[in-house]
Protein backbone atom coordinates (compact mmCIF):
# COMPACT_ATOMS: atom_id res chain seq x y z
CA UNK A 1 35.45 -18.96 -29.81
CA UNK A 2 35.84 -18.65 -25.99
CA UNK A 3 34.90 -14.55 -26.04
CA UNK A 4 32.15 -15.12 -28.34
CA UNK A 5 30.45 -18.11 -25.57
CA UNK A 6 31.86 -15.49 -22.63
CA UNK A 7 29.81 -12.53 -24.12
CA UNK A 8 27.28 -14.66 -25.28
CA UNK A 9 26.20 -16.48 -21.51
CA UNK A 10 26.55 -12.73 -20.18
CA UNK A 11 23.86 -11.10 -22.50
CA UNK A 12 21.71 -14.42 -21.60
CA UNK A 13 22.15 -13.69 -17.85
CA UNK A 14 21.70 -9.64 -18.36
CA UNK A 15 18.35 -11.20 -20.20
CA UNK A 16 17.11 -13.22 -17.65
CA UNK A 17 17.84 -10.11 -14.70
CA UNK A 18 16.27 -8.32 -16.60
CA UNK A 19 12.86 -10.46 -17.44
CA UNK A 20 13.04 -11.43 -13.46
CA UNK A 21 13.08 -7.27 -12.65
CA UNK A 22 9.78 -7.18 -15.60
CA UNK A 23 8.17 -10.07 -14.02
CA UNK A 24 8.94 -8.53 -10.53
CA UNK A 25 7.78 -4.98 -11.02
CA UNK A 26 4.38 -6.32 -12.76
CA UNK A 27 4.06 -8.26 -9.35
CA UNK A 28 4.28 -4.97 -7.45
CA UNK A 29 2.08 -3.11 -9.77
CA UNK A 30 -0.92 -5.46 -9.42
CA UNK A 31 -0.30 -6.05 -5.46
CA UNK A 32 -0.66 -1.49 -5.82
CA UNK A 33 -3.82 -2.25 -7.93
CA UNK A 34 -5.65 -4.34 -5.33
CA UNK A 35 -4.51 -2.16 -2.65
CA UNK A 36 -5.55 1.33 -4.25
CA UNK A 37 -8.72 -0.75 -5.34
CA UNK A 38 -9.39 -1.62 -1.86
CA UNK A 39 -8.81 1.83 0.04
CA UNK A 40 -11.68 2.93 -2.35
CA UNK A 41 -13.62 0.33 -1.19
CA UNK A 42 -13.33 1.37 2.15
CA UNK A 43 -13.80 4.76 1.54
CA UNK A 44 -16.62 3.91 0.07
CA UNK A 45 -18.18 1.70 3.06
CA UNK A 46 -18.36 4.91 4.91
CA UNK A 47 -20.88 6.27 3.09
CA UNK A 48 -23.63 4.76 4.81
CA UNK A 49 -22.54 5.83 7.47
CA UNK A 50 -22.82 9.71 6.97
CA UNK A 51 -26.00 8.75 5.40
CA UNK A 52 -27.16 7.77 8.78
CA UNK A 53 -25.38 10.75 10.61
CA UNK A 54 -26.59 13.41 8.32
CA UNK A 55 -30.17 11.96 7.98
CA UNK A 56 -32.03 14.48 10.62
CA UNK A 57 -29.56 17.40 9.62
CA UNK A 58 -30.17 17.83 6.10
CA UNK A 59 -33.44 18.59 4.18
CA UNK A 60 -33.96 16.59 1.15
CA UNK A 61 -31.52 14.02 2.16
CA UNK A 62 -32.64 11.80 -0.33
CA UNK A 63 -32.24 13.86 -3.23
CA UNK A 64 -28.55 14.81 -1.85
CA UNK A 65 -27.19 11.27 -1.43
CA UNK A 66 -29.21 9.78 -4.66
CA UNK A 67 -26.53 10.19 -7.05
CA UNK A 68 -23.91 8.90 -4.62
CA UNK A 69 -25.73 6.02 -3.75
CA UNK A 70 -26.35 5.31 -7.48
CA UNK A 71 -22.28 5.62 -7.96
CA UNK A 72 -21.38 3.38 -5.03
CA UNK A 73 -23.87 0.57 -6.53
CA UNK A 74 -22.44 0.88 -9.79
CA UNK A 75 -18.65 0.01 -8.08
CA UNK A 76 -19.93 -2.70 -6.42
CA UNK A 77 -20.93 -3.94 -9.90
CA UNK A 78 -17.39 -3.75 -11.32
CA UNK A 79 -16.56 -6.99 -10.63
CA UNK A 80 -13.42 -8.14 -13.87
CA UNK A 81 -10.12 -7.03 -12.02
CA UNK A 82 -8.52 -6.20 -15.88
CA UNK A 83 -9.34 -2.80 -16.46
CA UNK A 84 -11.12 -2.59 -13.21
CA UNK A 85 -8.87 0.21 -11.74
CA UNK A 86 -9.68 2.11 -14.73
CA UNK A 87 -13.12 1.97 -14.73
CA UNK A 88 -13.27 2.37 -10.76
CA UNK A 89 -11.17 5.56 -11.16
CA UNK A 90 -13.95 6.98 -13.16
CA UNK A 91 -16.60 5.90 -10.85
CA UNK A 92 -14.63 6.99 -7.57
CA UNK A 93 -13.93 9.95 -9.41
CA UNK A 94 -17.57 10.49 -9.58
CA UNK A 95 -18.53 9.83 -5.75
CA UNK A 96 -15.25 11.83 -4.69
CA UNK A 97 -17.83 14.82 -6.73
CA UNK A 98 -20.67 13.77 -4.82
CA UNK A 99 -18.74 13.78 -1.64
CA UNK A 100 -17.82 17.01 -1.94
CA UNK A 101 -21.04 18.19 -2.54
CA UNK A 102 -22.39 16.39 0.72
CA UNK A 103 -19.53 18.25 2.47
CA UNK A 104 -20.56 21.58 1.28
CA UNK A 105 -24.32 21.29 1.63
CA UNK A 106 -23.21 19.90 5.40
CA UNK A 107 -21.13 22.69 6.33
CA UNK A 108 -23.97 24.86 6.36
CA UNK A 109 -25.95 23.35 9.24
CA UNK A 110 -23.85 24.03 11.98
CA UNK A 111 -25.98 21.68 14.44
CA UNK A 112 -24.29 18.80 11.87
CA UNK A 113 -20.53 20.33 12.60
CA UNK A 114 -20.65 19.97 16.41
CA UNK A 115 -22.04 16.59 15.76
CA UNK A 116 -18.71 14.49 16.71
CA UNK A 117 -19.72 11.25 14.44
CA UNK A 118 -19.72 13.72 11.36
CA UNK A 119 -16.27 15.47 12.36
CA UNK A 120 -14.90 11.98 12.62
CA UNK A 121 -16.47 10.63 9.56
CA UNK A 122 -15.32 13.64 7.17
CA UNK A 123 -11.61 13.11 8.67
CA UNK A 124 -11.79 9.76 8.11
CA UNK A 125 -12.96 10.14 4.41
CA UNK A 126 -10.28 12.80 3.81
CA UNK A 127 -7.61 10.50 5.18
CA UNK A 128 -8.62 8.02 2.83
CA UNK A 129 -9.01 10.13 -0.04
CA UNK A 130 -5.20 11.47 0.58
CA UNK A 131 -3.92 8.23 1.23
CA UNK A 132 -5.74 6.94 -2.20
CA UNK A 133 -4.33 10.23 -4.37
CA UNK A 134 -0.62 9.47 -2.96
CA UNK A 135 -0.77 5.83 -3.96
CA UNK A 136 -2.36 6.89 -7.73
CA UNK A 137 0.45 9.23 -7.73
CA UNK A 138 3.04 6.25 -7.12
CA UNK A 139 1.44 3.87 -9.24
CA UNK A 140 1.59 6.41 -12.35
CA UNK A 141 5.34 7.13 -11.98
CA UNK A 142 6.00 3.39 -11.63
CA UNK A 143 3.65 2.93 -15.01
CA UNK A 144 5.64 5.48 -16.79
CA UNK A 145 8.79 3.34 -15.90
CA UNK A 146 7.32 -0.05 -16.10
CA UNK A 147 6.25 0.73 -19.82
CA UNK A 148 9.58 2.39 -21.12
CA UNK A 149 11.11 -1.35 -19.83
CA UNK A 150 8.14 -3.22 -21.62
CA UNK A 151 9.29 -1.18 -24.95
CA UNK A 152 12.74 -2.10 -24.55
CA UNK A 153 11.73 -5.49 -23.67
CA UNK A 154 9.98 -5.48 -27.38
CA UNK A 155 13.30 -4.18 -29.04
CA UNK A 156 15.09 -7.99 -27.94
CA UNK A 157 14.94 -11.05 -29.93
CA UNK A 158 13.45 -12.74 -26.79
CA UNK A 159 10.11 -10.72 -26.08
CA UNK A 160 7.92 -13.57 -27.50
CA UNK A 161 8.88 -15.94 -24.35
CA UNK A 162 7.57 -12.99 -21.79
CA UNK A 163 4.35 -12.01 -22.38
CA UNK A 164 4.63 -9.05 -20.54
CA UNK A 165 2.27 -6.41 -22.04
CA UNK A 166 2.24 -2.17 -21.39
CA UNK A 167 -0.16 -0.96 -18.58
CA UNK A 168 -2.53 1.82 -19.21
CA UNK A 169 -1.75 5.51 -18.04
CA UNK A 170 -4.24 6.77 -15.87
């Protein structure tokens, strides 16, 4: 009887390691969430900024920025953290587009590249950007890993007590 209660108190403490590492890693995942969630954010809060900068530069300035300014209003509107990184992806995706198209019609006017508030503003965007594509790049390897542990989490007896769910790919 003494092997069985031996082998019996080790699977319960291999359990609970286990849960704690689930419980731990879902932690991490949602502290990478808010921070990936607020480097778009301030990404984004530069955008008035080269609205300002690139005002006198650029002819039709309005219709260039309209669709970005459109974009950043609908991520201020995202306001549900569950599924918010998804849906913010999409809309950052979109004003990362519109970025990009600012940055080409701005390399033409060469008045607007010696301007040193532009330079510093496109760096800083780009830094951001990186920064934000590195972390997405983390946080999709660690939700590849985090759900193969949430399916063998489902295979025990015990995954009723955790209510540990899968995370969506992105």
């Amino acid at each position: 009887m003494e092997p069985f209660l031996a082998i019996f108190i080790l699977i319960i403490i291999i359990l609970v390691i286990f849960y704690s590492f689930l419980i731990y890693i879902n932690f991490k995942i949602n502290k990478l969430e808010l921070k990936i969630i607020n480097l778009f954010e301030k990404r984004t809060w530069i955008i008035p900024s080269i609205f300002d900068v690139t005002m006198k530069y650029l002819n039709k300035h309005d219709e260039v920025f309209r669709n970005i300014l459109k974009y950043r209003k609908m991520e201020f509107s995202q306001i549900d953290h569950e599924e918010k990184l998804l849906r913010l992806l999409h809309t950052e995706q979109l004003i990362h587009n519109e970025l990009n198209f600012i940055f080409r019609v701005s390399n033409k006017h060469q008045k607007l590249l010696k301007q040193a508030k532009f330079i510093y503003l496109r760096e800083l965007i780009i830094n951001r950007s990186q920064e934000i594509w590195t972390l997405i790049k983390v946080y999709k390897n660690i939700i590849k890993n985090y759900n193969k542990l949430i399916f063998i989490k489902n295979l025990t007896i015990v995954w009723t007590l955790i209510p540990l769910s899968k995370k969506e790919k992105i």
